[in-house]
PDB file of N, CA and C in Angstrom:
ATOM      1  N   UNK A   1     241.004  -6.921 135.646  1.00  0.00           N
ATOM      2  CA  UNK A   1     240.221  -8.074 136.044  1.00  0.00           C
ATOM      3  C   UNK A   1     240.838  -9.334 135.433  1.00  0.00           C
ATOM      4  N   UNK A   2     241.304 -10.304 136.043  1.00  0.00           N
ATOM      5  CA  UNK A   2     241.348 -11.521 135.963  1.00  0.00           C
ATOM      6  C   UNK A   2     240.278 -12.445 135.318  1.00  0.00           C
ATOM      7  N   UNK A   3     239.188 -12.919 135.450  1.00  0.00           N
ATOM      8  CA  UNK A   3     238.575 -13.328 134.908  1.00  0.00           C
ATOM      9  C   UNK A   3     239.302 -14.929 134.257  1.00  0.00           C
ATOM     10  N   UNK A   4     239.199 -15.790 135.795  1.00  0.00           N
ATOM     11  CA  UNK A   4     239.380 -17.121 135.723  1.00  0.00           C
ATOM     12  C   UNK A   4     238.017 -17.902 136.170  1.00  0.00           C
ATOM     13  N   UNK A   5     238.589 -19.322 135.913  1.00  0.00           N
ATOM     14  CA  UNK A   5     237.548 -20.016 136.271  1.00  0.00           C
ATOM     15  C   UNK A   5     236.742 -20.139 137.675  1.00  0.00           C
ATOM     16  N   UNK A   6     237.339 -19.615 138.268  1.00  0.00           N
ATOM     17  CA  UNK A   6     236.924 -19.885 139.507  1.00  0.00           C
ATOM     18  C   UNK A   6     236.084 -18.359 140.101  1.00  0.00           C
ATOM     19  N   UNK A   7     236.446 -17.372 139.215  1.00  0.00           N
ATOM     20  CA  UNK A   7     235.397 -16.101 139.013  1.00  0.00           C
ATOM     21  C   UNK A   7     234.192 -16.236 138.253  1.00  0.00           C
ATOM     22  N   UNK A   8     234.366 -17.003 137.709  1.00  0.00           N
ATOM     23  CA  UNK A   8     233.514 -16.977 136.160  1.00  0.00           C
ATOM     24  C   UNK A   8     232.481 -18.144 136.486  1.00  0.00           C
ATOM     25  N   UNK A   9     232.533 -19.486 136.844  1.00  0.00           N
ATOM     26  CA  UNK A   9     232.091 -20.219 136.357  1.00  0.00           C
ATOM     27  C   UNK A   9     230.337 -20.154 137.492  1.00  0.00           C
ATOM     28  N   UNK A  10     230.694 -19.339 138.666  1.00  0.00           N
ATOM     29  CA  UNK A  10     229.341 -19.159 139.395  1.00  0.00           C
ATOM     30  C   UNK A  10     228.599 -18.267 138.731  1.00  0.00           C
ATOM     31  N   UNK A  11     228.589 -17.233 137.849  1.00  0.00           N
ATOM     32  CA  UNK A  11     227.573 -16.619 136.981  1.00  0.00           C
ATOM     33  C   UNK A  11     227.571 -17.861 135.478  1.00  0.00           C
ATOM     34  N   UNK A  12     227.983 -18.401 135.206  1.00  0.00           N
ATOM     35  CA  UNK A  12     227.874 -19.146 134.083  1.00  0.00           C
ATOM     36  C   UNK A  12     226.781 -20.317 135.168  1.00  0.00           C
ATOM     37  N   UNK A  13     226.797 -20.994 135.688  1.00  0.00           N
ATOM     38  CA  UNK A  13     225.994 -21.749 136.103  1.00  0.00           C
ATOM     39  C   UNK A  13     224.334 -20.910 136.564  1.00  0.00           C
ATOM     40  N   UNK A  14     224.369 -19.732 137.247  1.00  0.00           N
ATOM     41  CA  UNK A  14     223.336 -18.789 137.451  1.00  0.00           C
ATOM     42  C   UNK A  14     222.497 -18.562 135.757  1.00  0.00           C
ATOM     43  N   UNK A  15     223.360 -18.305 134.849  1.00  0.00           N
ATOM     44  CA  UNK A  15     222.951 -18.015 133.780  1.00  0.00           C
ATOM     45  C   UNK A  15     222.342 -19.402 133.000  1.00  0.00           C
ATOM     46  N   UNK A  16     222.700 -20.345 133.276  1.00  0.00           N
ATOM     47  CA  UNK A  16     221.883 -22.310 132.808  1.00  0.00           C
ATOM     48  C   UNK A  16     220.394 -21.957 133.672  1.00  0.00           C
ATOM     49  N   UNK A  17     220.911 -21.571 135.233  1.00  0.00           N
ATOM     50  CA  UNK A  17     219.539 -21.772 135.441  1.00  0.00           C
ATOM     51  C   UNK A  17     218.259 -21.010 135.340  1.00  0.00           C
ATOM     52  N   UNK A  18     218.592 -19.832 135.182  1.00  0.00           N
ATOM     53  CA  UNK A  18     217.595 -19.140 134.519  1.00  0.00           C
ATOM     54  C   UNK A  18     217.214 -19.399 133.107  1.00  0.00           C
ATOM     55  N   UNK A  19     217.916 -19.413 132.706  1.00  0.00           N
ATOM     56  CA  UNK A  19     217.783 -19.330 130.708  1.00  0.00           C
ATOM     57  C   UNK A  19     217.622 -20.970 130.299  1.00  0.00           C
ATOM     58  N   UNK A  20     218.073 -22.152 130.660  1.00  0.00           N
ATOM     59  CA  UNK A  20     218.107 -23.300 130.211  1.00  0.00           C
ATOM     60  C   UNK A  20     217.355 -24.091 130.571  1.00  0.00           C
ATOM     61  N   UNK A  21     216.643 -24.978 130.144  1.00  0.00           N
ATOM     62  CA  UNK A  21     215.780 -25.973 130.901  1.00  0.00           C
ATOM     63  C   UNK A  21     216.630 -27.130 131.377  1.00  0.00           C
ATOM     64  N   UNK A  22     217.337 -27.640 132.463  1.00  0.00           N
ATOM     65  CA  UNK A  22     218.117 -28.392 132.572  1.00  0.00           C
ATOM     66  C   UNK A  22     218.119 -29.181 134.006  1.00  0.00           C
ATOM     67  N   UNK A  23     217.752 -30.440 134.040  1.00  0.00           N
ATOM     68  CA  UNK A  23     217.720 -31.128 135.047  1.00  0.00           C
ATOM     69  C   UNK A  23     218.621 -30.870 136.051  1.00  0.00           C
ATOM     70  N   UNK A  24     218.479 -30.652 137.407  1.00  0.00           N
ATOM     71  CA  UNK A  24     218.776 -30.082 138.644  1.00  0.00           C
ATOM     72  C   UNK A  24     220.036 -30.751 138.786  1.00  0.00           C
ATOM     73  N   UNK A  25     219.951 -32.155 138.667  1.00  0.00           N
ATOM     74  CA  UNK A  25     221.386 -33.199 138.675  1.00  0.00           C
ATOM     75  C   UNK A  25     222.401 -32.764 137.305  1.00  0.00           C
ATOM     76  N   UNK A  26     222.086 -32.295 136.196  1.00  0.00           N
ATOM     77  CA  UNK A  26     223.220 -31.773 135.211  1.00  0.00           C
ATOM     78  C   UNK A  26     223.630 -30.310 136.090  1.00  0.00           C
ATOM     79  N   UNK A  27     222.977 -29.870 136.504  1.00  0.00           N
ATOM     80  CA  UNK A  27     223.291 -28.256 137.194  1.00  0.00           C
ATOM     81  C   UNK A  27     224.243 -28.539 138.016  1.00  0.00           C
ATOM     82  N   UNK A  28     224.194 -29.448 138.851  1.00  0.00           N
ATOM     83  CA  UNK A  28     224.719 -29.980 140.250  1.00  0.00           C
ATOM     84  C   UNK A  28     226.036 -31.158 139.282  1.00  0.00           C
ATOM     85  N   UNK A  29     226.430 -31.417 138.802  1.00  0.00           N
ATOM     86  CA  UNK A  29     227.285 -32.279 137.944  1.00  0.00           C
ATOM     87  C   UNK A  29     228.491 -31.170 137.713  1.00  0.00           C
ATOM     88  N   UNK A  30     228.112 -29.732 136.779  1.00  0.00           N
ATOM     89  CA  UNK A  30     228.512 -28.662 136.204  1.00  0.00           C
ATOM     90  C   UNK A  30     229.163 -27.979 137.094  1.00  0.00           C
ATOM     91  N   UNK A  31     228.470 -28.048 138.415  1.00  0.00           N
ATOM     92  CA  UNK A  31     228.864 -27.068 139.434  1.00  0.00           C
ATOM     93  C   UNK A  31     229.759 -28.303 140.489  1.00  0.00           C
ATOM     94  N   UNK A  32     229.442 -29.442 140.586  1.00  0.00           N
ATOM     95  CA  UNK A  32     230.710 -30.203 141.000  1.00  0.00           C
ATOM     96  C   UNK A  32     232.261 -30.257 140.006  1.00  0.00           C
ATOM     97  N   UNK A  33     232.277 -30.001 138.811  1.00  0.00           N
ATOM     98  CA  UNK A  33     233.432 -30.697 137.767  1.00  0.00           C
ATOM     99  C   UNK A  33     234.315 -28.683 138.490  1.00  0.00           C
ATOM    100  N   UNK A  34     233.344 -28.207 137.935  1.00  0.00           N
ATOM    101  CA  UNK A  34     233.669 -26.682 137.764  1.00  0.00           C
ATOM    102  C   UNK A  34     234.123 -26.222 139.278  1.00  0.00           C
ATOM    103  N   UNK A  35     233.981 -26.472 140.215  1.00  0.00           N
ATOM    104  CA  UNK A  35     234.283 -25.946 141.510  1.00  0.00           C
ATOM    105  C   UNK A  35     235.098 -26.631 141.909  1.00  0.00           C
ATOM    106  N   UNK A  36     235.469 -27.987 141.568  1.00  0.00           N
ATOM    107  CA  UNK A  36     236.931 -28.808 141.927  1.00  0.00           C
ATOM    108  C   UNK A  36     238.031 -28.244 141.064  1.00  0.00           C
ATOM    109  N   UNK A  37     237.606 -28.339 139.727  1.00  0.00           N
ATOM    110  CA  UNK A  37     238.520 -27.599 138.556  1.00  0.00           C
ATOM    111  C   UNK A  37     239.049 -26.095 138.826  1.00  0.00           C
ATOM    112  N   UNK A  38     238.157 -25.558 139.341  1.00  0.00           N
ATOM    113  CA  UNK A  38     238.836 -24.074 140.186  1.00  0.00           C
ATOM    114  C   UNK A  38     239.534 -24.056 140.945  1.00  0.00           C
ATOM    115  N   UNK A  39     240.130 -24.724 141.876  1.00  0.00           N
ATOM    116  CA  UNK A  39     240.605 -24.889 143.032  1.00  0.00           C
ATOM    117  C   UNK A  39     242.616 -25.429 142.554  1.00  0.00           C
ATOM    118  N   UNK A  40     241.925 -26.077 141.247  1.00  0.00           N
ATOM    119  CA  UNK A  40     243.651 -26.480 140.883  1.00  0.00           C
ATOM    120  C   UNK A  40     244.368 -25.773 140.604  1.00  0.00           C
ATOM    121  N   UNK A  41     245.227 -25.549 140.545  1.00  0.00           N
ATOM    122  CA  UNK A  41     246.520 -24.803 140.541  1.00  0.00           C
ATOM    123  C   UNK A  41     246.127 -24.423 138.704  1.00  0.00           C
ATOM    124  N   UNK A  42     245.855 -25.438 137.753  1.00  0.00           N
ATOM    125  CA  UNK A  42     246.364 -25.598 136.363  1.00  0.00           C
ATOM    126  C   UNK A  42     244.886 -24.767 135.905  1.00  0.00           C
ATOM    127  N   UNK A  43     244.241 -24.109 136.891  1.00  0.00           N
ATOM    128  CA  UNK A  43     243.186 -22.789 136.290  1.00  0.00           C
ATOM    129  C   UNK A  43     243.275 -22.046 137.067  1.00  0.00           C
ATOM    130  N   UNK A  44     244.467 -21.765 137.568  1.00  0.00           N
ATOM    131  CA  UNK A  44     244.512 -20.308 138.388  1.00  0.00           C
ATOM    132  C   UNK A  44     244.802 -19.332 137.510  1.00  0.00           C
ATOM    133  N   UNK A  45     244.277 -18.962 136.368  1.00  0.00           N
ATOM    134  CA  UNK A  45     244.873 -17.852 135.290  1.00  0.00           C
ATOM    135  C   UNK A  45     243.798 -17.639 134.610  1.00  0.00           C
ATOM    136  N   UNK A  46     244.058 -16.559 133.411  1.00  0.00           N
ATOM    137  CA  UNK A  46     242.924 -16.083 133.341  1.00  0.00           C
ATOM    138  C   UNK A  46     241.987 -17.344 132.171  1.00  0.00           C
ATOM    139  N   UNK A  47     241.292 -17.339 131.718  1.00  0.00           N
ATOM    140  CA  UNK A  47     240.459 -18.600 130.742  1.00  0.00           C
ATOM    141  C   UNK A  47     241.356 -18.360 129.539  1.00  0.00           C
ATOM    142  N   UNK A  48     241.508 -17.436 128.932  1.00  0.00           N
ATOM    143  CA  UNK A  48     242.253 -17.177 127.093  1.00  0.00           C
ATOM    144  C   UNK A  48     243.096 -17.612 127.641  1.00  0.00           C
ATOM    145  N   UNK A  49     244.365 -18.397 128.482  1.00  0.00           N
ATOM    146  CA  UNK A  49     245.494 -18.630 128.888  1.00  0.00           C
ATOM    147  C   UNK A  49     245.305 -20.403 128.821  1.00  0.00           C
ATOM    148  N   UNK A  50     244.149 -21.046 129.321  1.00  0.00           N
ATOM    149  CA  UNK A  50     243.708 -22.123 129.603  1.00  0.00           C
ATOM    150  C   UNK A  50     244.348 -23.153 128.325  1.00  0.00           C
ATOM    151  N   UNK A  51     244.683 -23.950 128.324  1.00  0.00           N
ATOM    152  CA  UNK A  51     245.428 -24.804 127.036  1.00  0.00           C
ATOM    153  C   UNK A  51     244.548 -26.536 127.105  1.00  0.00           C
ATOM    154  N   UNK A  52     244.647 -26.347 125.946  1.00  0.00           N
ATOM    155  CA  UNK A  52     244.022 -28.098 125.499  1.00  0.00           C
ATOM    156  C   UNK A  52     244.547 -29.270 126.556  1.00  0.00           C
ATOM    157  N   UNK A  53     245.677 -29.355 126.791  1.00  0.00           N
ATOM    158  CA  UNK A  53     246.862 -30.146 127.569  1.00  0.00           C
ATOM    159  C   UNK A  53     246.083 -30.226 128.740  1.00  0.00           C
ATOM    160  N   UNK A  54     245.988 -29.092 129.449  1.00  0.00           N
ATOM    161  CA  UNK A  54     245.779 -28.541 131.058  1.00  0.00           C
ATOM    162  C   UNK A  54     244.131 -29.207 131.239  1.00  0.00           C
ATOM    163  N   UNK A  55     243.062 -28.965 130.054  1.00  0.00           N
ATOM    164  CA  UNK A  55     241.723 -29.465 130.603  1.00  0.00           C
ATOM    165  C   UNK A  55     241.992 -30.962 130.165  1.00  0.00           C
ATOM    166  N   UNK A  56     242.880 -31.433 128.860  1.00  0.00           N
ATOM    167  CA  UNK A  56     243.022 -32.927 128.814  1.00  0.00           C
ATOM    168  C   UNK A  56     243.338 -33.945 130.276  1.00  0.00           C
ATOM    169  N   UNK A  57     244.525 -33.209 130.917  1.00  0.00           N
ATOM    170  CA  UNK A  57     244.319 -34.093 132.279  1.00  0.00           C
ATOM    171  C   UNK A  57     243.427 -33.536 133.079  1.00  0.00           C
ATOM    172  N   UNK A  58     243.079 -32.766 133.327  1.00  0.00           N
ATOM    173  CA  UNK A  58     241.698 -32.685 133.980  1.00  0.00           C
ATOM    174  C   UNK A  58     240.692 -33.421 133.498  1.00  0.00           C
ATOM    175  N   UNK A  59     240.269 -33.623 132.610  1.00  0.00           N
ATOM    176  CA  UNK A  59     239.024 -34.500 132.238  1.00  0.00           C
ATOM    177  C   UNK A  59     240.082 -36.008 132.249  1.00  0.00           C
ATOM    178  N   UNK A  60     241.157 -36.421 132.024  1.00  0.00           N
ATOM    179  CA  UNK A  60     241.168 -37.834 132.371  1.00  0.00           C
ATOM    180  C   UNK A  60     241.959 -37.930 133.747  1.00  0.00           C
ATOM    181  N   UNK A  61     241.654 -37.622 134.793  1.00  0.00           N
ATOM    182  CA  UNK A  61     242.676 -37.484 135.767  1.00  0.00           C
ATOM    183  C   UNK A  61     242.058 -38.690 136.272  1.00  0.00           C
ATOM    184  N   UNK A  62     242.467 -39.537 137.181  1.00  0.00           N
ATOM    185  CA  UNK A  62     242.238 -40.846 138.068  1.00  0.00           C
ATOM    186  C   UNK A  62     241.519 -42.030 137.041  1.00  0.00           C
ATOM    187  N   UNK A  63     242.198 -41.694 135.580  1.00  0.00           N
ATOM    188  CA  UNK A  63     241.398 -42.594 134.563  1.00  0.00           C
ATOM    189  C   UNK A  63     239.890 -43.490 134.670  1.00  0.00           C
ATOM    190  N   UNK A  64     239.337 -42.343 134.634  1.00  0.00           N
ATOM    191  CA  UNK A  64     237.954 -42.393 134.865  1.00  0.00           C
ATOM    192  C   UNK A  64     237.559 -43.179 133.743  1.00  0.00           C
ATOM    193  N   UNK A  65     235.728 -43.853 133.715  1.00  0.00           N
ATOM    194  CA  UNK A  65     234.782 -44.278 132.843  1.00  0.00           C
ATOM    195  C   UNK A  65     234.967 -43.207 131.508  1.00  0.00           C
ATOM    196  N   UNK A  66     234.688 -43.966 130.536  1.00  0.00           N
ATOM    197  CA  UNK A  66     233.944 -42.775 129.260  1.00  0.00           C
ATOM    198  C   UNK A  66     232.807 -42.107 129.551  1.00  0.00           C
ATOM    199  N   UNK A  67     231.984 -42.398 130.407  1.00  0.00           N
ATOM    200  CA  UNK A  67     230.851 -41.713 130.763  1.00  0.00           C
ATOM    201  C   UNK A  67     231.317 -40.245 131.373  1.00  0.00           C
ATOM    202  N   UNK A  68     231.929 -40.522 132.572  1.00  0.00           N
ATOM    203  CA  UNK A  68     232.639 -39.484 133.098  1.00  0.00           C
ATOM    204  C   UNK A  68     233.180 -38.673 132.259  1.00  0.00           C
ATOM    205  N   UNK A  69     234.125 -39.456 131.645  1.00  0.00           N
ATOM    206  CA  UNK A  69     235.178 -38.431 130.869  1.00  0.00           C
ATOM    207  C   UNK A  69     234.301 -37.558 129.598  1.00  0.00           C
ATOM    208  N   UNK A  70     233.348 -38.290 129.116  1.00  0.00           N
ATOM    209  CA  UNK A  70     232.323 -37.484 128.411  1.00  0.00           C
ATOM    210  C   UNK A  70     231.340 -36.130 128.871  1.00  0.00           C
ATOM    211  N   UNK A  71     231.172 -36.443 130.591  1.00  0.00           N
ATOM    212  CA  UNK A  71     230.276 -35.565 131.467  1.00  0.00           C
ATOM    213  C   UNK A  71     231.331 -34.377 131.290  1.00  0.00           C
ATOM    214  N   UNK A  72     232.679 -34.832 131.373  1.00  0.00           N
ATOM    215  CA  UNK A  72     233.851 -33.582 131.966  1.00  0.00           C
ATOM    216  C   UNK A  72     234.036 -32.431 130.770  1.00  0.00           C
ATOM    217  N   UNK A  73     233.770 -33.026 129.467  1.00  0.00           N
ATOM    218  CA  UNK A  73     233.919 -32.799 128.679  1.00  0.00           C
ATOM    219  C   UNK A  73     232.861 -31.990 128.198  1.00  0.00           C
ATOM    220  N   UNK A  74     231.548 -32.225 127.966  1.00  0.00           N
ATOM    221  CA  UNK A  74     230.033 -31.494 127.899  1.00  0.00           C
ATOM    222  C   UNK A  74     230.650 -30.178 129.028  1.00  0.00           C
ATOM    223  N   UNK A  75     230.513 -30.494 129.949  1.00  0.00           N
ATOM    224  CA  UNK A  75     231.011 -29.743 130.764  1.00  0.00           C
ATOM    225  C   UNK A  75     231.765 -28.206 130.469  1.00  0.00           C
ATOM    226  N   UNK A  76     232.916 -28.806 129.943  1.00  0.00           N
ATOM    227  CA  UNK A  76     234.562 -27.482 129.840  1.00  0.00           C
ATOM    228  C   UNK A  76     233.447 -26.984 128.137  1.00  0.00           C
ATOM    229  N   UNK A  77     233.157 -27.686 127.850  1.00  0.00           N
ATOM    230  CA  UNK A  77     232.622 -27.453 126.055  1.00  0.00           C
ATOM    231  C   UNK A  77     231.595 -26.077 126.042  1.00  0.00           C
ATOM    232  N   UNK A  78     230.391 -26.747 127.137  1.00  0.00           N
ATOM    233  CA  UNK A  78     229.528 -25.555 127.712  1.00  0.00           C
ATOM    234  C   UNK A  78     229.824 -24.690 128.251  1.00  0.00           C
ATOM    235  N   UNK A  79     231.208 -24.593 129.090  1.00  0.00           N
ATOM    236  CA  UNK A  79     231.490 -23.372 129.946  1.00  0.00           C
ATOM    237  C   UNK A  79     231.866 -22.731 129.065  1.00  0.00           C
ATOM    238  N   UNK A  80     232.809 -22.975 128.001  1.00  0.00           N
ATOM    239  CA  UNK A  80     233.667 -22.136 127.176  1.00  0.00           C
ATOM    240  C   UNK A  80     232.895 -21.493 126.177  1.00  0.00           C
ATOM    241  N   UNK A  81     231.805 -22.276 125.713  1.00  0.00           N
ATOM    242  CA  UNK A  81     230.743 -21.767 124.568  1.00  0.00           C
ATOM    243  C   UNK A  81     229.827 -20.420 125.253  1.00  0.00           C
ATOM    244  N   UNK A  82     230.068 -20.553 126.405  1.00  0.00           N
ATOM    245  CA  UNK A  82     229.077 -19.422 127.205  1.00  0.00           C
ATOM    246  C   UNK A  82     230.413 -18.339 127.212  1.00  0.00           C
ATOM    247  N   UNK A  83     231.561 -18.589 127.995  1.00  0.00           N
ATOM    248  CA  UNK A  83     232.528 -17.713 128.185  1.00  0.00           C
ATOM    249  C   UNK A  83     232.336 -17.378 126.663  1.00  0.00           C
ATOM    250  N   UNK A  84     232.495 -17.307 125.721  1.00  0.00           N
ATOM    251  CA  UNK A  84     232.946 -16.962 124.351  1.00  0.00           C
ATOM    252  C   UNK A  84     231.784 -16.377 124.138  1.00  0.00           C
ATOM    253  N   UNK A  85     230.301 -16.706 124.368  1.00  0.00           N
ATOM    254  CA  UNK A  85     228.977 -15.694 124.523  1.00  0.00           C
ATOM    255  C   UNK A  85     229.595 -14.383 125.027  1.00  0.00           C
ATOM    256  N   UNK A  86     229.710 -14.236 126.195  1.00  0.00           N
ATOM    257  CA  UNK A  86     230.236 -13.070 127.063  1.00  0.00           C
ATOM    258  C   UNK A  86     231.233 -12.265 126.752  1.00  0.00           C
ATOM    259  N   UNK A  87     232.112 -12.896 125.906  1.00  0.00           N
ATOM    260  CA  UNK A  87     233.016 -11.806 125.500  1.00  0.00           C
ATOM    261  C   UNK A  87     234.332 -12.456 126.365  1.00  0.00           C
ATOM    262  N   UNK A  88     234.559 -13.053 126.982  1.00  0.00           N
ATOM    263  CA  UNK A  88     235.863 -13.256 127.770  1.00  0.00           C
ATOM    264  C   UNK A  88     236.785 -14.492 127.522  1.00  0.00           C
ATOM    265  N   UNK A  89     236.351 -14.889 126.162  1.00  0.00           N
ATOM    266  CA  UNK A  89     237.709 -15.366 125.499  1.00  0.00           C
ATOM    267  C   UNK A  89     237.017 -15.327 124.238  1.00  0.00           C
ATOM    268  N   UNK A  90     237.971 -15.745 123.449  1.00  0.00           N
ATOM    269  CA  UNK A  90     237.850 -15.911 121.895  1.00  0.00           C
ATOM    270  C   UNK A  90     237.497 -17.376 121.056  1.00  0.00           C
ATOM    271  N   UNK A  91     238.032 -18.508 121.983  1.00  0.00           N
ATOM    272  CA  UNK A  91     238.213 -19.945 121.609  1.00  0.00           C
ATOM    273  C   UNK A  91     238.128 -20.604 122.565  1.00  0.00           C
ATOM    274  N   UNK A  92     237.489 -21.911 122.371  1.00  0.00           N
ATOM    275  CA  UNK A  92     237.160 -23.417 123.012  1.00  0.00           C
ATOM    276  C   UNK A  92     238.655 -23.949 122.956  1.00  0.00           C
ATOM    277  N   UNK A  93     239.435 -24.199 123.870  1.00  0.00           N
ATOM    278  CA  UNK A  93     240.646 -24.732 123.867  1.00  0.00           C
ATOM    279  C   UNK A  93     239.782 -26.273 123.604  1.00  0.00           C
ATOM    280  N   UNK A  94     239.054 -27.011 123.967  1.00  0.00           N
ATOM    281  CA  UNK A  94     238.335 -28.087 123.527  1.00  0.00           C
ATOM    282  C   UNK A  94     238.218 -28.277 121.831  1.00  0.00           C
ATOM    283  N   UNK A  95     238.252 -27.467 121.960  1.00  0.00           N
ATOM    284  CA  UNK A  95     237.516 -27.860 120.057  1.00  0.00           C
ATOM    285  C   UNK A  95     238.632 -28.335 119.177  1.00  0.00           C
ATOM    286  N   UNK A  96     239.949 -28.853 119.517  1.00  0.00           N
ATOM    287  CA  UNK A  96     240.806 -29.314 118.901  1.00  0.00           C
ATOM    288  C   UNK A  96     240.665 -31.320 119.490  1.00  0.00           C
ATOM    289  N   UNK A  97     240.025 -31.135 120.393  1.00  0.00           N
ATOM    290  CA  UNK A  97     240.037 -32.552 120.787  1.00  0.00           C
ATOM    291  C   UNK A  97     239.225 -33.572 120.494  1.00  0.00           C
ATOM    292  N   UNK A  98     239.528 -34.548 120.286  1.00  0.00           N
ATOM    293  CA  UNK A  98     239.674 -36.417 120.153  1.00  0.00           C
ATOM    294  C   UNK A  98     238.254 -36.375 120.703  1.00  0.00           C
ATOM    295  N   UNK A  99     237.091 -36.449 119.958  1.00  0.00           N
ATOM    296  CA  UNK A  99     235.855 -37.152 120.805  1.00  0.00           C
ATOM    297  C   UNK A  99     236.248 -38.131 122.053  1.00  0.00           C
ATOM    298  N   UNK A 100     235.723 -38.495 122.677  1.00  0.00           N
ATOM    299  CA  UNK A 100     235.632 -39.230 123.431  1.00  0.00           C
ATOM    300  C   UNK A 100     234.887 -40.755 123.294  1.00  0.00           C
ATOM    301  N   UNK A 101     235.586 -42.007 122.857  1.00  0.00           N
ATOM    302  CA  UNK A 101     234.930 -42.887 122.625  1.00  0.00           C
ATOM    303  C   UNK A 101     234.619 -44.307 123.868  1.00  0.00           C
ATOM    304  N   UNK A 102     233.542 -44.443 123.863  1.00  0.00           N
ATOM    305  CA  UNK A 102     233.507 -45.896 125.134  1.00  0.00           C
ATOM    306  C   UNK A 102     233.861 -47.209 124.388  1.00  0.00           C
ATOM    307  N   UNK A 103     234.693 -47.555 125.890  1.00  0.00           N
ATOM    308  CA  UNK A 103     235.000 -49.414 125.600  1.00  0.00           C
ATOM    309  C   UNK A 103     233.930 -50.173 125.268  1.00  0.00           C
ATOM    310  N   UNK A 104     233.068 -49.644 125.698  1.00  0.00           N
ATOM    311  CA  UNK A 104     231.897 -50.633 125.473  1.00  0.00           C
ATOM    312  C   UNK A 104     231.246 -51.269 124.536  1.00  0.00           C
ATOM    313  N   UNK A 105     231.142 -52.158 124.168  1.00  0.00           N
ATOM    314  CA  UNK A 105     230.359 -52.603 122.554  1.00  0.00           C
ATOM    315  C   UNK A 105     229.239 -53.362 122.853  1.00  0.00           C
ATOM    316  N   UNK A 106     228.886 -53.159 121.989  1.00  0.00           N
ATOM    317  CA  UNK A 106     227.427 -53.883 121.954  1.00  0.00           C
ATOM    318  C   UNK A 106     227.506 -55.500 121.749  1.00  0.00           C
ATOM    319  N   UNK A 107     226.857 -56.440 122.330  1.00  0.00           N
ATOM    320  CA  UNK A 107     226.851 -57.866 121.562  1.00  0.00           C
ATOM    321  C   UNK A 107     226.667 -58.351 120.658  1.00  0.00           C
ATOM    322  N   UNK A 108     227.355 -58.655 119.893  1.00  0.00           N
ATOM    323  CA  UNK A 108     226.838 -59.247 118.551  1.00  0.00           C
ATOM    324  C   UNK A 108     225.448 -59.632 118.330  1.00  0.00           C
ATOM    325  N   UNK A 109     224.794 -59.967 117.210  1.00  0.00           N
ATOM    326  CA  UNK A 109     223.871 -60.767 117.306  1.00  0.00           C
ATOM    327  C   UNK A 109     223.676 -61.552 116.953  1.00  0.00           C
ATOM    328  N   UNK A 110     222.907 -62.578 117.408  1.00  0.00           N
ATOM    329  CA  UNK A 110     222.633 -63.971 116.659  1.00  0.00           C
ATOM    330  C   UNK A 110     222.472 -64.627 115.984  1.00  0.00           C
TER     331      UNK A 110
END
């Protein structure tokens, strides 16, 4: 068994919605990032193969908002924390990475 993303990630989303309390639009977010991300070439293998590099341009591909790039990120963080529940890898290729910080600042004050 193979056991890639694009096997995996429709029982990992089945398993949020039973077990998690989680707004219908994060479900539907998870299952948009995750079903485009399957389709690429750079997760056609099995998940323990998956490298920091490979989800880094995936989460910044078309240099998206920090919001985004934060959603993409919650995202690969949760799938992998569940895959690693299950037994079908060992490690968060994420967990070596750079928080994610926004441009945005607040206004001074007066």
């Amino acid at each position: 068994m193979t056991l890639t993303l694009a096997e995996m990630y429709p029982q990992f989303l089945d398993d949020l919605a039973h077990k998690r309390d989680l707004r219908a639009s994060t479900l539907r977010a998870y299952r948009y990032e995750l079903a485009a991300a399957a389709e690429d070439t750079r997760f056609q293998k099995r998940l323990p193969e998956l490298r920091l590099n490979e989800l880094e341009d995936w989460i910044t591909r078309d240099q998206p908002a920090a919001s985004t790039r934060s959603r993409r990120t919650a995202t690969f963080n949760r799938f992998f924390k569940w895959a690693i529940q299950q037994g079908l890898c060992e490690r968060n290729p994420l967990d070596g990475r750079t928080p994610t910080r926004s441009d945005h600042r607040l206004p001074r004050p007066i």
